[in-house]
Each structure stands twice: as structure tokens, then as C-alpha cells.
N, C-alpha and C. Protein backbone atom coordinates (compact mmCIF):
# COMPACT_ATOMS: atom_id res chain seq x y z
N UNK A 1 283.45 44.45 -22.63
CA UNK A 1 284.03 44.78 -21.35
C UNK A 1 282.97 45.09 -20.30
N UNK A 2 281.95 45.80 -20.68
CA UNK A 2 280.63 46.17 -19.81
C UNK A 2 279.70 45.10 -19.59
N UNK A 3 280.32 43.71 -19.93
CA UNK A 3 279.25 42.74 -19.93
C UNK A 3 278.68 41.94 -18.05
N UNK A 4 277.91 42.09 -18.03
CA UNK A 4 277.52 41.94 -16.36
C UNK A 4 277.39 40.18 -16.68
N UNK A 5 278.26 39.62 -15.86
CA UNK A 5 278.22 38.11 -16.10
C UNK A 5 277.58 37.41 -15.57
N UNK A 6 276.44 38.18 -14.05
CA UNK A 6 275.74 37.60 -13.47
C UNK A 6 274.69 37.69 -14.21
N UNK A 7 274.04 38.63 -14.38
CA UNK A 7 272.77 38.76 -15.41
C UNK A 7 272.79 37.82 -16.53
N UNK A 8 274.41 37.32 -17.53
CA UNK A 8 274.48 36.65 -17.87
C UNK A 8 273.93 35.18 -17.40
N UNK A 9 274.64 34.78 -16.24
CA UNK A 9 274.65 33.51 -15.83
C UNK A 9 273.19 33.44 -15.62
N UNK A 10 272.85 34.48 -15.06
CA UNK A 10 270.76 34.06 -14.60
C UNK A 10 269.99 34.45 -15.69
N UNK A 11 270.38 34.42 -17.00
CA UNK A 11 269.57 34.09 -18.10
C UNK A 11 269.52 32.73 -18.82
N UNK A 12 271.01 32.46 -18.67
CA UNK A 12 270.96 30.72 -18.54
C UNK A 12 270.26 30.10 -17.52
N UNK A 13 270.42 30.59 -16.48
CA UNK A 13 270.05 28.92 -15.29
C UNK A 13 269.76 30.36 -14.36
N UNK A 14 268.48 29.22 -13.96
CA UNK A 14 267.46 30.11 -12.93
C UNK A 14 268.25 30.18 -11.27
N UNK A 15 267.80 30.82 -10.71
CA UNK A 15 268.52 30.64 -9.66
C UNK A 15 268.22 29.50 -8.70
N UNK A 16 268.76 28.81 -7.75
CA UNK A 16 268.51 27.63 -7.40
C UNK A 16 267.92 28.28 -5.73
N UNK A 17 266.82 27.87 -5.37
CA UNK A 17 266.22 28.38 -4.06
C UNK A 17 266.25 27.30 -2.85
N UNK A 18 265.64 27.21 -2.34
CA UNK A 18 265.86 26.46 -0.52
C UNK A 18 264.61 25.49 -1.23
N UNK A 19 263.42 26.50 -1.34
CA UNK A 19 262.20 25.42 -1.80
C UNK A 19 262.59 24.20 -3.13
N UNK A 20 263.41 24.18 -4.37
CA UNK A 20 263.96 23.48 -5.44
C UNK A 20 265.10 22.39 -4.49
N UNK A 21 266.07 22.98 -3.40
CA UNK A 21 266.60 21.48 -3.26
C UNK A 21 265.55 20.62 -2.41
N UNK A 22 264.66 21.12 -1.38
CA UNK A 22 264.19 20.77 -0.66
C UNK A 22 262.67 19.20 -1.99
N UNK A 23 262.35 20.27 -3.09
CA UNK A 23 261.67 19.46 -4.15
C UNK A 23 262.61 18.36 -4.22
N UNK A 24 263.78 18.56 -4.88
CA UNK A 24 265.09 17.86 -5.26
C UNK A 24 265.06 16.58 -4.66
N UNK A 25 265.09 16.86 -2.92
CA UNK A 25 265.55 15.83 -2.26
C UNK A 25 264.13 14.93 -2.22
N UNK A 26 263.28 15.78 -2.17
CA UNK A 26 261.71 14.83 -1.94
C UNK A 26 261.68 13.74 -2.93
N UNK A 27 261.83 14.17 -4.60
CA UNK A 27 261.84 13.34 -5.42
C UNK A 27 262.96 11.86 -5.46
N UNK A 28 264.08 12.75 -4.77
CA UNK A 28 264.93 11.53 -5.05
C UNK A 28 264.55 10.42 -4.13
N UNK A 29 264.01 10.76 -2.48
CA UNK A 29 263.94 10.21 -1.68
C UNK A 29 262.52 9.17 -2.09
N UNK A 30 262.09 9.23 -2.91
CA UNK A 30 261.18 8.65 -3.47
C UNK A 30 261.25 7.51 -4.76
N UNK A 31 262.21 7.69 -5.18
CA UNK A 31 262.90 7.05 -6.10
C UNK A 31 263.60 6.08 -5.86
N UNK A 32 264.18 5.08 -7.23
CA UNK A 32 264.64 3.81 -6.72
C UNK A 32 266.18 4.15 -6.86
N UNK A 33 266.65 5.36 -6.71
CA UNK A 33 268.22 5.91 -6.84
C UNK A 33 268.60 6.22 -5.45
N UNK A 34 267.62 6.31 -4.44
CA UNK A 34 268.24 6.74 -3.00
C UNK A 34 268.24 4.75 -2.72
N UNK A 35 267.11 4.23 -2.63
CA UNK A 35 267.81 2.76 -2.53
C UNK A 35 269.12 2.05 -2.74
N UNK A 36 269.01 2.61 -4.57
CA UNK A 36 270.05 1.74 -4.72
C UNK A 36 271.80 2.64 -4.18
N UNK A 37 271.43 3.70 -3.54
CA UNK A 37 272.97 4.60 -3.54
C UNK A 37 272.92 3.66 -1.68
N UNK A 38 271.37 3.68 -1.37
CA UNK A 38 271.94 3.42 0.13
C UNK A 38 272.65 1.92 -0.15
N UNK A 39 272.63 1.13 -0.57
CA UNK A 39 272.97 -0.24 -0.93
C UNK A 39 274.54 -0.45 -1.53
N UNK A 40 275.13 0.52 -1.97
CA UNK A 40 275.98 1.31 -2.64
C UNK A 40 276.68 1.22 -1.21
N UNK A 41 276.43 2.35 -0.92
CA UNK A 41 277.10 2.98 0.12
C UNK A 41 277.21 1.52 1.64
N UNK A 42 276.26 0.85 1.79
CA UNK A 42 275.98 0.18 2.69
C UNK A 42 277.77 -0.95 2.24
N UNK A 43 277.69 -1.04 1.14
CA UNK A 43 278.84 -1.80 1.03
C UNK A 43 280.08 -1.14 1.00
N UNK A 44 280.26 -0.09 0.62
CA UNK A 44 281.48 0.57 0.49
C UNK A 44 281.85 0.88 1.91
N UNK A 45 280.82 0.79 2.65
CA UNK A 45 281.04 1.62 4.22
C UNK A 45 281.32 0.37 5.41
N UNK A 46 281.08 -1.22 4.69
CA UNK A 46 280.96 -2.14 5.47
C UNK A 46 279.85 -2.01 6.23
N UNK A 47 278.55 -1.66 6.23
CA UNK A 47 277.55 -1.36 7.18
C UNK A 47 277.74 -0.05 8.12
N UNK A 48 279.13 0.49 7.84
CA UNK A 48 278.48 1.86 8.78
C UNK A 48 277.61 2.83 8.54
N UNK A 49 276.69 2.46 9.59
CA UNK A 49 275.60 3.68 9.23
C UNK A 49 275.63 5.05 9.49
N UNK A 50 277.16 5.56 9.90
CA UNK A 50 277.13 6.79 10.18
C UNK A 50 277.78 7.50 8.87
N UNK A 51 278.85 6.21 7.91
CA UNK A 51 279.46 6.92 7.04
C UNK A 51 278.33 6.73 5.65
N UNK A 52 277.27 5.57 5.99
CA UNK A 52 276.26 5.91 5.19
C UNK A 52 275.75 7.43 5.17
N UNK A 53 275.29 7.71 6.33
CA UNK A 53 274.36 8.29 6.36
C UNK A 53 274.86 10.12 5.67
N UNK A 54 276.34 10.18 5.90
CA UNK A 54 277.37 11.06 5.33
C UNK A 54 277.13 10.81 3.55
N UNK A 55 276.85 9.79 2.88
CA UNK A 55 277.30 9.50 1.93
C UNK A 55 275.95 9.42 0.83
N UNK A 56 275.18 9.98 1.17
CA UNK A 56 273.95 9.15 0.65
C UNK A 56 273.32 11.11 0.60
N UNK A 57 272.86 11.26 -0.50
CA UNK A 57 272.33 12.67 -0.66
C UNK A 57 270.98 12.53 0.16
N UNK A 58 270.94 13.74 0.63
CA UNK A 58 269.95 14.38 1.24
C UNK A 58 269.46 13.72 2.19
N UNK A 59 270.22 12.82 3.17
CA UNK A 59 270.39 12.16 4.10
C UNK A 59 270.54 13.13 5.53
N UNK A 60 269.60 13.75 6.74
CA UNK A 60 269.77 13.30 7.85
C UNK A 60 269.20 12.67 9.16
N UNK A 61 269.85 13.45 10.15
CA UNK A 61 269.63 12.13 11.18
C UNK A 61 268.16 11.75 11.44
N UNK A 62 267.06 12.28 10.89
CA UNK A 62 265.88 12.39 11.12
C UNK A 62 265.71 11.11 10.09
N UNK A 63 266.69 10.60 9.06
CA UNK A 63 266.31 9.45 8.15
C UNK A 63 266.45 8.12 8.47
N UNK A 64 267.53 8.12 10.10
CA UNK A 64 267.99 7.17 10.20
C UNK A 64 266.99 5.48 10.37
N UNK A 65 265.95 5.91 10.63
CA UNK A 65 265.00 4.86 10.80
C UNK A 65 264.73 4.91 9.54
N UNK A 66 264.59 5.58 8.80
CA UNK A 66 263.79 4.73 7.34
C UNK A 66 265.17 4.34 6.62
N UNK A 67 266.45 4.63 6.91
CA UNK A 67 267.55 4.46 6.34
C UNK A 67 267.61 2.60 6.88
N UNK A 68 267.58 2.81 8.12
CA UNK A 68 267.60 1.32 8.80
C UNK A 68 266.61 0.36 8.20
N UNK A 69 265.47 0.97 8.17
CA UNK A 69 264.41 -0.24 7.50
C UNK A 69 264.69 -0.49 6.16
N UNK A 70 264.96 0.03 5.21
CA UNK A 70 265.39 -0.33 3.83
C UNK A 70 266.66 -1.15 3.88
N UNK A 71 267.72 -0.71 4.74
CA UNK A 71 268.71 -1.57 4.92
C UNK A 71 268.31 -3.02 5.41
N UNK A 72 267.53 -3.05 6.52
CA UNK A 72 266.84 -4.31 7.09
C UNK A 72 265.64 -5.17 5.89
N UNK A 73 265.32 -4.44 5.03
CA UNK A 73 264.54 -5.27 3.98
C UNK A 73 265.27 -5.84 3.15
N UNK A 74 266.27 -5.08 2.53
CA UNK A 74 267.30 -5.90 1.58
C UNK A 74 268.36 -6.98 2.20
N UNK A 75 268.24 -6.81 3.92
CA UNK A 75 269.30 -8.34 4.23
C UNK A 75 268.33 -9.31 4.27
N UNK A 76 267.01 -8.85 4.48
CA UNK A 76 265.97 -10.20 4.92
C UNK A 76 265.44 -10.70 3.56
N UNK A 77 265.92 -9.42 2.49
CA UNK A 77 266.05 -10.46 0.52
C UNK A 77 267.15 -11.16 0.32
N UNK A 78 268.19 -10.82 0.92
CA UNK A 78 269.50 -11.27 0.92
C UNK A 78 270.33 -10.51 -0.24
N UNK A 79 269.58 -9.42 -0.61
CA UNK A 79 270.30 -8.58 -1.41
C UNK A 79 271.43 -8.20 -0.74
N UNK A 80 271.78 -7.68 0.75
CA UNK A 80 273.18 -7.23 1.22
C UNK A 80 273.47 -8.31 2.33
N UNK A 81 274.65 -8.79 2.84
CA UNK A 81 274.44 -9.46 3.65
C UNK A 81 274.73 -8.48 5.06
N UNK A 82 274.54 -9.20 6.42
CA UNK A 82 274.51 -8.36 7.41
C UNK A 82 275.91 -8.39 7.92
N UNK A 83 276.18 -7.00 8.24
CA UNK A 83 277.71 -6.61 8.58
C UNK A 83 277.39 -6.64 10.39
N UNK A 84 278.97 -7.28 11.00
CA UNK A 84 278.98 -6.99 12.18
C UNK A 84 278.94 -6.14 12.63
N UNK A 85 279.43 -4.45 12.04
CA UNK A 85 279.42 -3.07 12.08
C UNK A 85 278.02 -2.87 12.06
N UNK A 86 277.42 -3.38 11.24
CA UNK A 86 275.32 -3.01 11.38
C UNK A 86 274.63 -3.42 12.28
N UNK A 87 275.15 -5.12 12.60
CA UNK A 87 274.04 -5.42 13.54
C UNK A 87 274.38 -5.50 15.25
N UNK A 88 275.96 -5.12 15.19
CA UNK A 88 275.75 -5.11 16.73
C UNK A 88 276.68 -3.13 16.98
N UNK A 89 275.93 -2.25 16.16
CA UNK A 89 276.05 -0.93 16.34
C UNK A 89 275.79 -0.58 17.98
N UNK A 90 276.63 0.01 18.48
CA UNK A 90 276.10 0.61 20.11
C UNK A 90 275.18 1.67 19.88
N UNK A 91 274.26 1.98 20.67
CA UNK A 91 272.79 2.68 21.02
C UNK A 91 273.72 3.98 21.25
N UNK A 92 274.97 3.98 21.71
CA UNK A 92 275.40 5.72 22.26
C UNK A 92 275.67 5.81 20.90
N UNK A 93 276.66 4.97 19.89
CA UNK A 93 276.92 5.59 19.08
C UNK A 93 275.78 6.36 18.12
N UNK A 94 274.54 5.91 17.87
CA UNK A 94 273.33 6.40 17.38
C UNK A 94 272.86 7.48 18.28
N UNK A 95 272.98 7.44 19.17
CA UNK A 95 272.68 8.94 20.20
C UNK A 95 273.94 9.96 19.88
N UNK A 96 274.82 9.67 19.80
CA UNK A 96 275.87 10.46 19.34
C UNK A 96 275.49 11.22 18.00
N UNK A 97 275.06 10.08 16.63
CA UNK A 97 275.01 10.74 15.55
C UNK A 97 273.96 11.97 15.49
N UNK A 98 272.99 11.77 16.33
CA UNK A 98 271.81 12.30 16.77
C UNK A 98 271.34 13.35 17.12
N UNK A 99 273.00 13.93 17.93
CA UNK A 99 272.81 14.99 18.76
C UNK A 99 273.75 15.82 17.74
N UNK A 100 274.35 15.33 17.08
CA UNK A 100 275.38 16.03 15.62
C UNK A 100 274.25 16.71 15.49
N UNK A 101 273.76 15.34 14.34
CA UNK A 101 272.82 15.69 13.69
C UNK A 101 271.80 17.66 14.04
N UNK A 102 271.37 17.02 15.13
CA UNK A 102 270.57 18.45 15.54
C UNK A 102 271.51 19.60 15.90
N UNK A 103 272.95 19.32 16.50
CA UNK A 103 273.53 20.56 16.54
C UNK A 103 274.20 21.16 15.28
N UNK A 104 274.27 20.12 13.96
CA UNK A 104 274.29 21.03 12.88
C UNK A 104 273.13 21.69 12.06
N UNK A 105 272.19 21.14 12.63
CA UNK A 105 270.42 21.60 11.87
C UNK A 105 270.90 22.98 12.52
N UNK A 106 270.57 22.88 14.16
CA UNK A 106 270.33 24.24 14.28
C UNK A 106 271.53 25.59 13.79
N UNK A 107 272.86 24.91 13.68
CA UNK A 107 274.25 25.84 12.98
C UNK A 107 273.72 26.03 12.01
N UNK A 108 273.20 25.15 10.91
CA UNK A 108 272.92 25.59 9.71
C UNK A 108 271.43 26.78 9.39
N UNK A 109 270.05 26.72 10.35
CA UNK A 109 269.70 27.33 10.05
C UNK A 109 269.87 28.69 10.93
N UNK A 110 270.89 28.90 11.63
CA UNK A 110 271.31 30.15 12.18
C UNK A 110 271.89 30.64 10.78
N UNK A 111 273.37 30.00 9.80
CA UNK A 111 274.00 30.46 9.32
C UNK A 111 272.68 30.82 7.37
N UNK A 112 271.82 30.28 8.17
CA UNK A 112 271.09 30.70 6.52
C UNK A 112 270.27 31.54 7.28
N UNK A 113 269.81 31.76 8.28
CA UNK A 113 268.97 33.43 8.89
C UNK A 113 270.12 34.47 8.11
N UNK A 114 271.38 34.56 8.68
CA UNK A 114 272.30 35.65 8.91
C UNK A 114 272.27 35.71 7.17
N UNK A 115 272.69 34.35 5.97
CA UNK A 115 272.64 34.57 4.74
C UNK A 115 271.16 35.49 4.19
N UNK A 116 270.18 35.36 4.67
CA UNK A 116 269.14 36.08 4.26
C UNK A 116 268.72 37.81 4.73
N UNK A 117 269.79 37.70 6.31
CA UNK A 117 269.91 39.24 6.39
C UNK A 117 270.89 40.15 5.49
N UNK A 118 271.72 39.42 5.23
CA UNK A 118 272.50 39.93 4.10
C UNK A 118 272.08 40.42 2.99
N UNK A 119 271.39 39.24 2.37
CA UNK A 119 270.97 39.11 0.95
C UNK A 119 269.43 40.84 1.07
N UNK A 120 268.76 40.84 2.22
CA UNK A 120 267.78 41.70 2.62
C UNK A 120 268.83 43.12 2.21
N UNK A 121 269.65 43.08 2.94
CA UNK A 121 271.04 44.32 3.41
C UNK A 121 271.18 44.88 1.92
N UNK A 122 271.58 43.74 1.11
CA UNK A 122 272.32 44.13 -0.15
C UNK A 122 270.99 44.79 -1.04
N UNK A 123 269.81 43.85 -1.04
CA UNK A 123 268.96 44.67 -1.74
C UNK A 123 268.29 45.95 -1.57
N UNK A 124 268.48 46.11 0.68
CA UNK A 124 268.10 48.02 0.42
C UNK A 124 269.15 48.67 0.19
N UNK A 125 270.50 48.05 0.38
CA UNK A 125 271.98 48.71 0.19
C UNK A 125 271.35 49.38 -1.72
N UNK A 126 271.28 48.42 -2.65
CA UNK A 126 270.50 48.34 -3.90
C UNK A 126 269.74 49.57 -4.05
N UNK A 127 268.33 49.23 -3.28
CA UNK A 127 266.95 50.35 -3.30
C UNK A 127 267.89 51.32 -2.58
N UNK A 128 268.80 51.84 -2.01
CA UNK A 128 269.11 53.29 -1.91
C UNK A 128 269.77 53.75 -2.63
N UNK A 129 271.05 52.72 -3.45
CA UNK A 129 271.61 53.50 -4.13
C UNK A 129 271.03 54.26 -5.83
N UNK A 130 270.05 53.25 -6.02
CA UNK A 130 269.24 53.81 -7.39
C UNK A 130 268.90 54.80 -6.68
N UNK A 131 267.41 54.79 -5.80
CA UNK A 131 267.66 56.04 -5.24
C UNK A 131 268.42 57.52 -5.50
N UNK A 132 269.50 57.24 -5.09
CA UNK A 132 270.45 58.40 -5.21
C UNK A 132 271.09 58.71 -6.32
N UNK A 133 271.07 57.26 -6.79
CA UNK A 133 271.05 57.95 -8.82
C UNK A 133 269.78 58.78 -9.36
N UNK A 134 268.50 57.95 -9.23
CA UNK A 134 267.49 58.64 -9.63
C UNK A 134 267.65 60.53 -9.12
N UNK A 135 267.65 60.66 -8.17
CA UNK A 135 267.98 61.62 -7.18
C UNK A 135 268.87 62.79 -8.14
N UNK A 136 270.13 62.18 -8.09
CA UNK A 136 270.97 63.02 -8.99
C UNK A 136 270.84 63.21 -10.40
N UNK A 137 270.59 62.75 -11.22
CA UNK A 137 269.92 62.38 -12.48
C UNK A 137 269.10 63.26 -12.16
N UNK A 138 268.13 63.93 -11.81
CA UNK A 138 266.49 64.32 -11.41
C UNK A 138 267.52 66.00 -11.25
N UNK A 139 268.23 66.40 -10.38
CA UNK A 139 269.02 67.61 -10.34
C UNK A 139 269.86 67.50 -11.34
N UNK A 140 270.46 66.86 -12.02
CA UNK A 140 271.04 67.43 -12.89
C UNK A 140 270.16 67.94 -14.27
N UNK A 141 269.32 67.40 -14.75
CA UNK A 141 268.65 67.50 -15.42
C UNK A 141 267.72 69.05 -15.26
N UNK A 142 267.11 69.35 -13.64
CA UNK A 142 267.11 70.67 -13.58
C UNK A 142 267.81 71.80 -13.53
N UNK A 143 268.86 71.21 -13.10
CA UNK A 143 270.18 72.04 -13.66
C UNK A 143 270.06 72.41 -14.95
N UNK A 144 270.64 71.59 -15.94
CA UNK A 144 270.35 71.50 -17.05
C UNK A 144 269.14 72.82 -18.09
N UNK A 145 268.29 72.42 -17.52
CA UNK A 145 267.18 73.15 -17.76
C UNK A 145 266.79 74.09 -17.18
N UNK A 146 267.15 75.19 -16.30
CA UNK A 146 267.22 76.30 -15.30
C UNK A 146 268.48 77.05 -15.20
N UNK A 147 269.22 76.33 -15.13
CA UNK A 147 271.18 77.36 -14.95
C UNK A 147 271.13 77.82 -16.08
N UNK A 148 271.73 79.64 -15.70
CA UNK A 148 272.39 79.85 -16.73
C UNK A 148 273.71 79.39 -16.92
N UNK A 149 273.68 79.71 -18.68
CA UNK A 149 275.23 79.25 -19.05
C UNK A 149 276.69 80.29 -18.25
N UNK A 150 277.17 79.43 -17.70
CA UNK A 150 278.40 80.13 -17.31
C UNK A 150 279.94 80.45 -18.34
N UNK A 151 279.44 79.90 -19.31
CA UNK A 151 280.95 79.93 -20.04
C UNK A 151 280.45 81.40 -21.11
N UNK A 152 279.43 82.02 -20.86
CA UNK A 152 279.06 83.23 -21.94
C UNK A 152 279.06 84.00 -20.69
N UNK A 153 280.71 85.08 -20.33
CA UNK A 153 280.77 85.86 -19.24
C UNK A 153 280.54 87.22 -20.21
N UNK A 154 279.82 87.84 -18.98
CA UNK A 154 279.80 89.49 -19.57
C UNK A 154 280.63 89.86 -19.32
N UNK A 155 280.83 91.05 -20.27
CA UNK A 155 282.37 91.85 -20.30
C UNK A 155 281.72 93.05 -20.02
N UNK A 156 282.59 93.69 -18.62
CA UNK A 156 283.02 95.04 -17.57
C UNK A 156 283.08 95.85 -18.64
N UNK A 157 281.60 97.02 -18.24
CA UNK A 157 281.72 98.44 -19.17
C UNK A 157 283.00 99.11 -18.13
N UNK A 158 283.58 99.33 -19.37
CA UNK A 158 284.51 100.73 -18.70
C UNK A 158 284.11 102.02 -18.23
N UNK A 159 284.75 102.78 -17.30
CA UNK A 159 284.18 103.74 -16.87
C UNK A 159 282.86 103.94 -15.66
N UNK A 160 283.02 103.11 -15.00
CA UNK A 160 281.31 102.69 -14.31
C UNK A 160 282.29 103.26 -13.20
């Protein structure tokens, strides 16, 4: 019943940090698995490169040029053929994805500042409350060792 299931869970599996997906994505993006998912995706999407670019891990708008050139090497192998959706894309619509793009970068690293003031919060919330165990623990114990016993009452001479 006293079993702490988080301590549990983080003796199995380490905790996962910002720096590990950020490794994560480097490796994959290096690999012949982000190719073949963009190629994947390039067909399932008919050439849209916006629902690619949704669909494809660790994909953003900062990829879209190397997303485009890999796409543009495999039509000029004839590995994919070229979609009317790819090659006559409007320039706003790519300025559009663009400006997403950066207005969710910056949402997201507002909403992971505020996650790390928290996570800060909870651990002096933490360092005070040991604290105040140590604290009490520390008086009771002089208690302990200094009070007299109260349950051995003297008994009232008569006649005083």
C-alpha cells in the first residue's frame, strides 16, 4: 500500500529530458527513416507539404527547405512522381506555414519556461517541507530527552 509508484516508474526508465528528444530527433533526422517517412507521407498527403510537414517526426518550419530538397531529389529519381499540390504550391501559403510555425515555437517555449518554474516551485515547495520535518523530528527528540514525564503526578501532602 506504501508503495511510491513514481520512484517505482524512475527505476525502470530514466526520465526523458529536452536534451534526449532533441538527441532523438538529430539521429533520426540523419537517418534513412526520416526519408523514407517523408516519401511515405509525401504520398499519403498527395504532395502537401503542410500535411507533410505535420506528419513526419520532428519536423518544423525551419525544415521546410531541406524537406523540399529531398522531396525534389526523389522526383528527379523518379522515385515519387510530382503532384500538382507540390509543384504549383502558392508562396503565401508557405509564408502562412511559416509564421505558424514561429508563433507556435515561441507558445511553446513560453509554456516550457512556466513548466520549469513549476517544476523549480515544487522542488523548494520539497526543500522546505523536509525542512520542517527535519525541524520537528530535531524538537521532538529534545523533547524526548529533556521533558519531564508527565504521567508520574505527585500526590498533595495533606495538611500544608
Amino acid at each position: 500500500d506504501d508503495v511510491n509508484w513514481e520512484e517505482r516508474w524512475r527505476a525502470m526508465f530514466k526520465k526523458v529530458t529536452k536534451e534526449d528528444i532533441q538527441s532523438f530527433v538529430e539521429q533520426y533526422k540523419e537517418s534513412g527513416e526520416e526519408r523514407k517517412a517523408i516519401k511515405e507521407s509525401y504520398v499519403k498527403n498527395k504532395g502537401d507539404v503542410g500535411k507533410i510537414m505535420m506528419d513526419v517526426i520532428g519536423l518544423t518550419y525551419e525544415d521546410e527547405d531541406r524537406v523540399r530538397a529531398i522531396i525534389d531529389e526523389m522526383i528527379e529519381k523518379g522515385e515519387l512522381k510530382a503532384s500538382k499540390r507540390y509543384v504549383a504550391e502558392p508562396a503565401a501559403r508557405r509564408e502562412k506555414r511559416r509564421k505558424a510555425g514561429e508563433k507556435e515555437a515561441k507558445e511553446a517555449e513560453e509554456a516550457l519556461r512556466e513548466i520549469a518554474a513549476k517544476e523549480n516551485t515544487g522542488d523548494l515547495r520539497a526543500m522546505i517541507m523536509k525542512r520542517q520535518l527535519d525541524r520537528e523530528s530535531f524538537f521532538d527528540e529534545l523533547a524526548a530527552k529533556y521533558a519531564k514525564p508527565t504521567a508520574a503526578k505527585r500526590k498533595k501532602k495533606a495538611g500544608k
